[in-house]
Protein backbone atom coordinates (compact mmCIF):
# COMPACT_ATOMS: atom_id res chain seq x y z
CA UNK A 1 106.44 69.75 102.03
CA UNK A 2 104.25 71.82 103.63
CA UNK A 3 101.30 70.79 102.09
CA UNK A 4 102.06 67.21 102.45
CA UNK A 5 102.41 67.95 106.15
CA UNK A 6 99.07 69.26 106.34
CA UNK A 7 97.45 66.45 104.42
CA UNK A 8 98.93 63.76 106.54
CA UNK A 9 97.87 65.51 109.71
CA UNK A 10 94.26 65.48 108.29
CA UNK A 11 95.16 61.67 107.70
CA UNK A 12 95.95 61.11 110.82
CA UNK A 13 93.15 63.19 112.79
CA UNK A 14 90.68 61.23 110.78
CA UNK A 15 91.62 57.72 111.48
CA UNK A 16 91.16 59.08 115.23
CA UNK A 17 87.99 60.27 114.73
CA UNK A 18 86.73 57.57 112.86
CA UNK A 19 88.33 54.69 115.37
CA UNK A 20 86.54 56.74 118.93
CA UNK A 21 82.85 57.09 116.70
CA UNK A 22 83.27 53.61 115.17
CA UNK A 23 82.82 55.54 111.79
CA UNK A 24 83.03 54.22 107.98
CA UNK A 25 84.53 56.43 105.58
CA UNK A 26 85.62 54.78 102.26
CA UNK A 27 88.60 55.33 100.17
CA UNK A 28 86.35 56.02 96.69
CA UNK A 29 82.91 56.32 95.29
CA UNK A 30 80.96 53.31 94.14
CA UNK A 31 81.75 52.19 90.71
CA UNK A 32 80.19 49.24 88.58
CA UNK A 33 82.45 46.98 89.50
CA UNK A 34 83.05 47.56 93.26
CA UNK A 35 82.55 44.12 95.24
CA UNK A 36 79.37 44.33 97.43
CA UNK A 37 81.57 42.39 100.25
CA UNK A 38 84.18 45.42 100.13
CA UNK A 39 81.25 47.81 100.77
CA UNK A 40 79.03 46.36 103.32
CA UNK A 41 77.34 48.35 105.88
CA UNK A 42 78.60 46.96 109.55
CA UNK A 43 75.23 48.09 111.34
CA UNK A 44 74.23 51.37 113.42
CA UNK A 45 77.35 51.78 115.34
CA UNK A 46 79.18 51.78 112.61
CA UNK A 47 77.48 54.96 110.68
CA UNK A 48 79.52 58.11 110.26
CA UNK A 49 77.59 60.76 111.81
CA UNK A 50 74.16 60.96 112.81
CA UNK A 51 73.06 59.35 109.04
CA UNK A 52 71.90 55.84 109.36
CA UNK A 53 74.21 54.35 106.95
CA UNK A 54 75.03 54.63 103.52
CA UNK A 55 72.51 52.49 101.80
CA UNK A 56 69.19 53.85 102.87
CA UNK A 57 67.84 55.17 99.70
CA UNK A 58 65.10 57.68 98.79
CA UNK A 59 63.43 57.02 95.15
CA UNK A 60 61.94 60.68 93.76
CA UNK A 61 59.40 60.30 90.97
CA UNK A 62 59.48 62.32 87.57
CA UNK A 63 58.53 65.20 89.56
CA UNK A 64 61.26 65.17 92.25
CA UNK A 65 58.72 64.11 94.91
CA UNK A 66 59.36 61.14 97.50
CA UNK A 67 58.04 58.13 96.21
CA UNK A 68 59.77 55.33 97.95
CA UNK A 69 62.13 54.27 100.31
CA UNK A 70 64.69 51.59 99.46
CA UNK A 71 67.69 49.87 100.50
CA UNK A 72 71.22 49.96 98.51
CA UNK A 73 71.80 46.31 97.46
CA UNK A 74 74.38 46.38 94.53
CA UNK A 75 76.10 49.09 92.37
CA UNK A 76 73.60 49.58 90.07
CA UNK A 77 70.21 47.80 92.02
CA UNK A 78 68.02 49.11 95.10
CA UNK A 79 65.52 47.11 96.57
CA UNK A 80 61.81 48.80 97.03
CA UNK A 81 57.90 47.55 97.09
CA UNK A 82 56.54 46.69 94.20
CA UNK A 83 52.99 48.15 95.08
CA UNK A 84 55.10 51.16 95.78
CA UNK A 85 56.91 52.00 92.48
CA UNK A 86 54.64 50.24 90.08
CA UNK A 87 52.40 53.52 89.61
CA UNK A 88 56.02 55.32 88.46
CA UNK A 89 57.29 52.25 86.60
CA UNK A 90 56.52 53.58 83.10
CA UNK A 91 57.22 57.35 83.72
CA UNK A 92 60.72 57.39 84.47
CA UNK A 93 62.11 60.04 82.45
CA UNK A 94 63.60 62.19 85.12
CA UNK A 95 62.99 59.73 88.34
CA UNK A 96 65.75 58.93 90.02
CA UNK A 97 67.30 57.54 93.67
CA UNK A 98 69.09 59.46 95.97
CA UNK A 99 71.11 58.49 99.24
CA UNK A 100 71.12 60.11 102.46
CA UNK A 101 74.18 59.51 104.22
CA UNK A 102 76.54 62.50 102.25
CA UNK A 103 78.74 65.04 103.04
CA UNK A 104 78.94 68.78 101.06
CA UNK A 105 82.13 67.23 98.96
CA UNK A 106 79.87 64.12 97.29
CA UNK A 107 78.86 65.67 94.10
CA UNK A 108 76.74 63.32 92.25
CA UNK A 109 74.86 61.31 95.39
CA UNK A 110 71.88 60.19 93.08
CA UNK A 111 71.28 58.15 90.04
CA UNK A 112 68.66 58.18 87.14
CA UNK A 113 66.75 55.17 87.18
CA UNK A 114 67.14 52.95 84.00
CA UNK A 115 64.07 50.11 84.71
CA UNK A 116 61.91 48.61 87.03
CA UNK A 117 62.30 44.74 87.61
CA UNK A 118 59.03 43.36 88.91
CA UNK A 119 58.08 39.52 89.77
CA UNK A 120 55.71 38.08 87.38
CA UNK A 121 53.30 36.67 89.81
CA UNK A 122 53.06 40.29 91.62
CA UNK A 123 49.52 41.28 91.50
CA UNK A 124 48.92 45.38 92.13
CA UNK A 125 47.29 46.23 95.44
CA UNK A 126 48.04 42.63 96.65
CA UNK A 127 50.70 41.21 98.79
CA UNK A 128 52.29 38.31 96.90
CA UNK A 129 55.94 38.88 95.88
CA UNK A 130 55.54 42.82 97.02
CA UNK A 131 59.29 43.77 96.11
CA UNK A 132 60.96 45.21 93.29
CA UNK A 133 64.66 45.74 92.16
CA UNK A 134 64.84 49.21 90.67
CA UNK A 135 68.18 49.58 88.31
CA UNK A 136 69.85 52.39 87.73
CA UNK A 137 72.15 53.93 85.06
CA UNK A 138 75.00 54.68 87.30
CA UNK A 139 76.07 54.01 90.51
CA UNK A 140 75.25 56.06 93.81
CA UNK A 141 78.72 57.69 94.13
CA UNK A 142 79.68 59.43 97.74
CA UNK A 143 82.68 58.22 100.47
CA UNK A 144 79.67 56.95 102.74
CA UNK A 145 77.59 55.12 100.68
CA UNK A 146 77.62 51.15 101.07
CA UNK A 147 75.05 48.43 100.56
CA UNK A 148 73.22 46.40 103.04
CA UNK A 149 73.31 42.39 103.05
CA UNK A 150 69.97 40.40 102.66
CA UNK A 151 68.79 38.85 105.78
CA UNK A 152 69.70 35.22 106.78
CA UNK A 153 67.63 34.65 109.69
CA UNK A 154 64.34 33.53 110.63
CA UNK A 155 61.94 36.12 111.48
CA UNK A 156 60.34 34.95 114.78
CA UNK A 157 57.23 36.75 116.73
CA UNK A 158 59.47 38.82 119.26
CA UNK A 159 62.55 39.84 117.59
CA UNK A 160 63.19 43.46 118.30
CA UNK A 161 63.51 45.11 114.61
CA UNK A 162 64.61 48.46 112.92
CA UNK A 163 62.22 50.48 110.88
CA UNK A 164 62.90 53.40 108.52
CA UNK A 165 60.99 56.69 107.38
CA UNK A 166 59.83 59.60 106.75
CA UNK A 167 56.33 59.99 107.67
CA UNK A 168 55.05 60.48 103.40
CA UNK A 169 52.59 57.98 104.06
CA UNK A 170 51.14 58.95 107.65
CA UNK A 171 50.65 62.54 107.15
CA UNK A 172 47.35 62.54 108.38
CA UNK A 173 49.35 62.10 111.60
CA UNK A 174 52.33 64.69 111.59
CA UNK A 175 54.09 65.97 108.63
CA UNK A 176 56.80 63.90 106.79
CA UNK A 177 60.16 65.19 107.77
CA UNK A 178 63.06 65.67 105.52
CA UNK A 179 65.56 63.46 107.10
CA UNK A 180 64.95 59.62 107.59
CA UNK A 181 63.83 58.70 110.97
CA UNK A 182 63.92 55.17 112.44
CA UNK A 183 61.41 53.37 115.00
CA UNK A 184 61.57 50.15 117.07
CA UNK A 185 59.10 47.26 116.25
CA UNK A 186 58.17 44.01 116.91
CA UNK A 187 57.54 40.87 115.12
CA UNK A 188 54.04 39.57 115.43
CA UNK A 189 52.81 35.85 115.14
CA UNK A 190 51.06 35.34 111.83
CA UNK A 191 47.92 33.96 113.31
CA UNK A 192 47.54 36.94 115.68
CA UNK A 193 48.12 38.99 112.42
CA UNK A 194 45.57 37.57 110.67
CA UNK A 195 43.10 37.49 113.57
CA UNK A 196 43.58 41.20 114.41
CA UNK A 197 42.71 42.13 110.88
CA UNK A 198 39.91 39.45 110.01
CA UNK A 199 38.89 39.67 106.68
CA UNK A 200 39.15 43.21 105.92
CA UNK A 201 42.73 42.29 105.00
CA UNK A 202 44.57 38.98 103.70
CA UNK A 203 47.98 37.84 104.16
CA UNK A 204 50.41 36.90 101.45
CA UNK A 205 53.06 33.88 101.90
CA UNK A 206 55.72 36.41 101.52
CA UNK A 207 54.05 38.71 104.10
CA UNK A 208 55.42 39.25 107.99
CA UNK A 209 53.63 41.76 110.55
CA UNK A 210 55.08 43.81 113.02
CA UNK A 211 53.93 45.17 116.01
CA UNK A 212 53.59 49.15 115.86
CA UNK A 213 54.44 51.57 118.27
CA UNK A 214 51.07 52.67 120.53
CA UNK A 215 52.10 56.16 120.17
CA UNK A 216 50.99 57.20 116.37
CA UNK A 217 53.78 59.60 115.89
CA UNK A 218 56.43 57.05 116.41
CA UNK A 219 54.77 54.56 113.47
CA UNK A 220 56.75 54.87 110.55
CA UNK A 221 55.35 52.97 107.75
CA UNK A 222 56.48 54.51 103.98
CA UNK A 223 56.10 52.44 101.16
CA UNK A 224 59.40 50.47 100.54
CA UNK A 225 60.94 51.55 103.32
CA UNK A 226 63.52 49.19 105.00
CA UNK A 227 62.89 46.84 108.15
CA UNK A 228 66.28 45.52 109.33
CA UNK A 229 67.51 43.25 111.65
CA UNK A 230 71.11 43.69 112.82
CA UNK A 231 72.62 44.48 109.71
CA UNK A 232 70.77 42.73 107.34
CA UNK A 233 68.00 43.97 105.41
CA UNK A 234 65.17 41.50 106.31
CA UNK A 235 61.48 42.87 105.09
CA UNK A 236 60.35 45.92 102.90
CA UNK A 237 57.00 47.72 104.07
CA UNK A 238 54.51 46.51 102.13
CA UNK A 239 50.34 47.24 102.22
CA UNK A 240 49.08 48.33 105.53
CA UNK A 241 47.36 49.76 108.05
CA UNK A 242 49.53 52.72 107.76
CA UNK A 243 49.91 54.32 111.26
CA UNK A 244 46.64 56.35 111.50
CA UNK A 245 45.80 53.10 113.92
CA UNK A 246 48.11 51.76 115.50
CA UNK A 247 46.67 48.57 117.24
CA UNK A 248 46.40 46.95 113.65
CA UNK A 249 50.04 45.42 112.81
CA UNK A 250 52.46 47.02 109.80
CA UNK A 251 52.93 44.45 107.47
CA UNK A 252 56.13 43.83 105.42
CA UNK A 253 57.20 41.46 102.53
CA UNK A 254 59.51 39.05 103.90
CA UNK A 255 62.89 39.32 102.58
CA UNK A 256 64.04 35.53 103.03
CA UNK A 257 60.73 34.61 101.13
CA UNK A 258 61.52 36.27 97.92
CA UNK A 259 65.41 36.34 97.89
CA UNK A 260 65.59 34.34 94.56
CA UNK A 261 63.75 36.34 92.23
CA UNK A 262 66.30 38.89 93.83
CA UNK A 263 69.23 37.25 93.42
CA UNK A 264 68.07 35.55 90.14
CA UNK A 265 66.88 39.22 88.44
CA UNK A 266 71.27 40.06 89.37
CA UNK A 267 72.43 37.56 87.78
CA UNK A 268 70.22 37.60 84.63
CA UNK A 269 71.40 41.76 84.85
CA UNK A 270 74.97 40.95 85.42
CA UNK A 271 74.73 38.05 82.10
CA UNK A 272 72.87 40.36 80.06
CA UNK A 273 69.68 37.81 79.92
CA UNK A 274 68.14 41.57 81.12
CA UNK A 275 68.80 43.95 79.03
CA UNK A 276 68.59 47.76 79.08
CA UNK A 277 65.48 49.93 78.88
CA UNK A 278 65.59 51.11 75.07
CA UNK A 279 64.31 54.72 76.28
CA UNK A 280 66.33 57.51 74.73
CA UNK A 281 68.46 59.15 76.79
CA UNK A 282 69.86 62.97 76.88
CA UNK A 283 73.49 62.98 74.73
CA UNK A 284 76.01 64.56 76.61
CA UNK A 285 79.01 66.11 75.62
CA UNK A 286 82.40 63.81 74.95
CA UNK A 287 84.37 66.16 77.83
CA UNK A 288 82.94 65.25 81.16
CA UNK A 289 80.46 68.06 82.60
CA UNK A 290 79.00 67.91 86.07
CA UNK A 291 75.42 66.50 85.98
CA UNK A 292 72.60 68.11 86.20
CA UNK A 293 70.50 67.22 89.98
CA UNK A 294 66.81 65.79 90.02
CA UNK A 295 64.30 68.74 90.12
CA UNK A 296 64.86 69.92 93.68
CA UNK A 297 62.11 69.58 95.34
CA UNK A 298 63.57 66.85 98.23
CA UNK A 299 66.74 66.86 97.37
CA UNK A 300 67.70 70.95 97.67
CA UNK A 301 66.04 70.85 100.87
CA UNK A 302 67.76 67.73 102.38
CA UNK A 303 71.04 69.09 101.59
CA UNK A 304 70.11 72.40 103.43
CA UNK A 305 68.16 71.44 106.30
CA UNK A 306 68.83 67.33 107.35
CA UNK A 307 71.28 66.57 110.01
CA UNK A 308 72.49 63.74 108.14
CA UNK A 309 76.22 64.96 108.15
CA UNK A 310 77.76 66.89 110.65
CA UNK A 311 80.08 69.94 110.14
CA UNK A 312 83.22 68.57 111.20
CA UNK A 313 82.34 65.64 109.38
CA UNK A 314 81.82 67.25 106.42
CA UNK A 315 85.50 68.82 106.43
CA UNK A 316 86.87 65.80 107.35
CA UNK A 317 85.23 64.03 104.08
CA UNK A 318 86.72 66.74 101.90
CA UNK A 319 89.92 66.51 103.03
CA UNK A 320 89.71 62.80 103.23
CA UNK A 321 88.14 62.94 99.18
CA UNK A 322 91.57 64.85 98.43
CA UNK A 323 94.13 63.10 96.49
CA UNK A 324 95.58 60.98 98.62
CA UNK A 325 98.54 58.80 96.98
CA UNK A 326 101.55 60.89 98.06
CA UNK A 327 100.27 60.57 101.45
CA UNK A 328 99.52 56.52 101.36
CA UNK A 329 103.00 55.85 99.70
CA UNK A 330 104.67 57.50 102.32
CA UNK A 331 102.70 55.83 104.67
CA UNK A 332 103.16 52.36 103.41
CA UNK A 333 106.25 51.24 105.65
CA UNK A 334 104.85 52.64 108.72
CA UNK A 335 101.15 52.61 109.05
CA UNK A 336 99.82 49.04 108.54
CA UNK A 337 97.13 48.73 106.50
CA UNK A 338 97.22 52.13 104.23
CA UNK A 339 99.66 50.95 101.66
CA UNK A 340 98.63 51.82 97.53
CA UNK A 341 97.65 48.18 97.63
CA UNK A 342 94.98 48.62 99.92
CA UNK A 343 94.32 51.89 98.50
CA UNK A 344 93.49 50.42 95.23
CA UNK A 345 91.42 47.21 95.95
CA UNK A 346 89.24 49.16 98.19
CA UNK A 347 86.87 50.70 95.28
């Protein structure tokens, strides 16, 4: 009794918590067949912690190393550049993605990557149909992690916009850090775009510029990375300027512009039109073991050294990631919205 006591205080201290910091702590880990409606990140006020939500993804090469950024789009399917991870696209063995909203009770908060979907019509080093869906072999597990919603909106010169990173690809300016940053931006007209760069640079179809910050340490500009609007992902960084000069714009591939060969590669993934990579993979035992991390280069020191998490997060996660059934049956008659109904259709 006692212990039940205990847990339901926990219960009940979290829902607090979460309800004054607007927080999003889910029920269970991602599985295959969780509904990306049931998991959908709500925007920045609703992150838990200091992270900025559950679906901003790191991709590590074969090495460990930070190769990407990406967004969290399905259970098994992250969204990147394609001028980004098409130098890693046929040396996978050991690559993998990792998330970077966690707490010290998600175990597994990575996944190998399986392929590398790329549009036929992408050219490397050029701008046309610059995205890729990267699939992986299992999904990102972790209470916090959710996916982010495609954009629906227009990009129009002005909108204030949301960009992610970690400095990997402006290191002639400061060193990368090993937490995800964000910056402000600002989209820029097309014809001032192109006029700004002449013809040392040409624009693709699928292409949108941004305004960068005039300070060069606030320019954030990794390859892949996320540009958001709201809570929608809406462009992916694409070939730039970088930020060793600010007064040239950062240009990103336009999310609305290539959201069929996105949504199209799903569904030939879900059918099975897409099959598998045929690369061996490691056997592992029939009784479950725990699985072995990427080499650690990022993602040992992330874990020690990112404020990502908070403490008292983190203990409320692990007592939140206990079992929790006695607790929600209890519960049912008396605390709307708890019930084992709820409980289970939440995956």
């Amino acid at each position: 009794m006692r212990g039940l006591s205990y847990q339901l205080l926990w219960f009940l201290v979290l829902q607090i918590y979460l309800q004054i910091g607007h927080g999003k702590i889910y029920k269970r880990s991602v599985s295959r067949k969780t509904p990306k409606e049931r998991r959908t990140w709500g925007g920045m006020d609703t992150n838990t912690g200091p992270n900025f939500g559950g679906w901003l993804l790191r991709i590590l090469d074969s090495k460990g190393e930070f190769a990407c950024g990406g967004a969290y789009y399905a259970p098994l399917l992250a969204i990147t550049s394609a001028n980004c991870i098409y130098p890693h696209r046929n040396n996978l063995h050991g690559a993998a993605v990792e998330g970077t909203a966690f707490s010290k009770c998600d175990p597994e908060l990575y996944s190998e990557i399986d392929t590398v979907h790329i549009p036929e019509k992408f050219i490397y080093h050029k701008r046309f149909m610059d995205v890729a869906l990267v699939r992986l072999k299992t999904p990102i597990k972790g209470l916090l992690t959710e996916f982010i919603k495609l954009c629906s909106v227009d990009l129009v010169p002005g909108m204030s916009m949301t960009v992610f990173g970690w400095g990997f690809d402006s290191m002639e300016v400061q060193k990368p850090t090993t937490h995800p940053r964000s910056a402000e931006v600002t989209m820029e007209a097309i014809p001032t775009c192109r006029r700004k760069y002449g013809m040392s640079l040409l624009l693709a179809s699928t292409s949108v510029c941004v305004k960068q910050p005039k300070n060069s340490n606030d320019c954030l500009y990794d390859g892949g990375c996320p540009l958001i609007y709201g809570n929608e992902l809406c462009g992916i960084v694409s070939l730039g300027s970088q930020c060793q000069n600010t007064s040239y714009p950062g240009i990103f591939t336009n999310i609305k512009r290539v959201v069929t060969f996105i949504t199209e590669t799903e569904e030939a993934i879900r059918s099975g039109t897409i099959l598998r990579t045929g690369r061996k993979t490691t056997k592992h035992p029939k009784k479950p073991m725990p699985r072995t991390q990427p080499k650690p280069s990022l993602l040992q020191i992330t874990k020690k050294e990112t404020s990502t998490t908070e403490n008292m997060l983190d203990t409320m996660v692990c007592e939140f990631s206990r079992p929790m059934r006695t607790v929600t049956q209890s519960m049912t008659s008396t605390t709307e919205g708890y019930s084992e109904e709820r409980t289970n259709s939440d995956l």
